[in-house]
Protein backbone atom coordinates (compact mmCIF):
# COMPACT_ATOMS: atom_id res chain seq x y z
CA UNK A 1 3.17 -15.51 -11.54
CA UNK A 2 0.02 -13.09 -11.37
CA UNK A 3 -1.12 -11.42 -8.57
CA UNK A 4 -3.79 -13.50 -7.99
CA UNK A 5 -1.58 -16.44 -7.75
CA UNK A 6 -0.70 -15.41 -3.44
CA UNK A 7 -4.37 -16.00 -2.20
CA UNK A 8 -7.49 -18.14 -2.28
CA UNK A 9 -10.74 -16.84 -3.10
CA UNK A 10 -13.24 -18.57 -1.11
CA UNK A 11 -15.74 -16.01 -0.92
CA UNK A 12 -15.94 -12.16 -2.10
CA UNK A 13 -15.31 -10.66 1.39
CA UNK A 14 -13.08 -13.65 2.23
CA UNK A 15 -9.84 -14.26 0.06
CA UNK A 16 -6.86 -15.66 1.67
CA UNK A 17 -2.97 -16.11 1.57
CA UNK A 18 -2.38 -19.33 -0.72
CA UNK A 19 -0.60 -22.09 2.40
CA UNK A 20 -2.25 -20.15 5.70
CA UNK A 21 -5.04 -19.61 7.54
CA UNK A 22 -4.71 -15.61 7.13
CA UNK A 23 -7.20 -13.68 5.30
CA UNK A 24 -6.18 -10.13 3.80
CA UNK A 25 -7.96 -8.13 5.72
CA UNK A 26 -5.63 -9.07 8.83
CA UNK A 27 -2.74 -7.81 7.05
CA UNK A 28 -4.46 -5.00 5.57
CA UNK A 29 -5.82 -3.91 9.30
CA UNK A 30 -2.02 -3.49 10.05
CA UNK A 31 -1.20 -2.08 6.96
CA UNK A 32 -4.31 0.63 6.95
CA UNK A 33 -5.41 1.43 10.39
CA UNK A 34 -1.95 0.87 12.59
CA UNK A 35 -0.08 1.99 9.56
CA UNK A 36 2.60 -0.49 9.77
CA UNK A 37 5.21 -1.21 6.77
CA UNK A 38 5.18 -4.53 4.93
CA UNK A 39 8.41 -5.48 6.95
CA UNK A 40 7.11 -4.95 10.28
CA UNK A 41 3.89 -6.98 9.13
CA UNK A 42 6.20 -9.90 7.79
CA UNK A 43 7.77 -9.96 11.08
CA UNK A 44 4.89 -9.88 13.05
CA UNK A 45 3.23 -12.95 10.98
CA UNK A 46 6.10 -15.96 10.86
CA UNK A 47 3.68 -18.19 8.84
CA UNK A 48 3.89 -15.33 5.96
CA UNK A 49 7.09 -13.97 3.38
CA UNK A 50 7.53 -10.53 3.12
CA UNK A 51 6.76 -11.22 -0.47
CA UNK A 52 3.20 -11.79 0.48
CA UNK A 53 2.97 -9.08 2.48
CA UNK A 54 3.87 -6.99 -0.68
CA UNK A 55 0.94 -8.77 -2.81
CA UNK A 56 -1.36 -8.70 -0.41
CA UNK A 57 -1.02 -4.70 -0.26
CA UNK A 58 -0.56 -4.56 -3.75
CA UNK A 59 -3.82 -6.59 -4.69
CA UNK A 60 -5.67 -3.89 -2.17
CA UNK A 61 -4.06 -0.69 -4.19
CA UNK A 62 -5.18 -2.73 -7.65
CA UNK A 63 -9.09 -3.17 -5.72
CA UNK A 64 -8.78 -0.29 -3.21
CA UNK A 65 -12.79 0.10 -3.98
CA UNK A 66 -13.82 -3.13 -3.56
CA UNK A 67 -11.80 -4.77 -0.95
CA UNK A 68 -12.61 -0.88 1.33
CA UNK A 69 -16.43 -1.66 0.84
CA UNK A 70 -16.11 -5.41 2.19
CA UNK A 71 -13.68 -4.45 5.10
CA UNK A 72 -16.59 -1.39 5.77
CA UNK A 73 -19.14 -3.62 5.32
């Protein structure tokens, strides 16, 4: 499975988890600004596996650049 494979990409600044309504940037919020860890995230979301919690801040470390511009922007 690639990376890619956990989200939808419906738009630049809008790319969701693959089976929910969640976008990255509500997980990253967490993950960034309230620095939570991947397992309180997980718990906080029901609708989402710790294993997408994991890709999702993966796929931001692999397009810290980008994605940091569009949740700026």
């Amino acid at each position: 499975m690639q990376l890619e494979d956990y989200f939808i990409f419906l738009a630049p600044d809008d790319i969701r988890l693959k089976n929910t309504r969640i976008g990255i940037e509500t997980i990253l919020y967490d993950y960034i600004y309230r620095s939570r860890t991947a397992e309180e995230i997980a718990k906080t979301y029901s609708s989402l596996s710790l294993e997408q919690v994991y890709a999702t801040i993966l796929y931001y470390l692999h397009n810290k650049e980008a994605i940091d511009i569009s949740l700026t922007g």
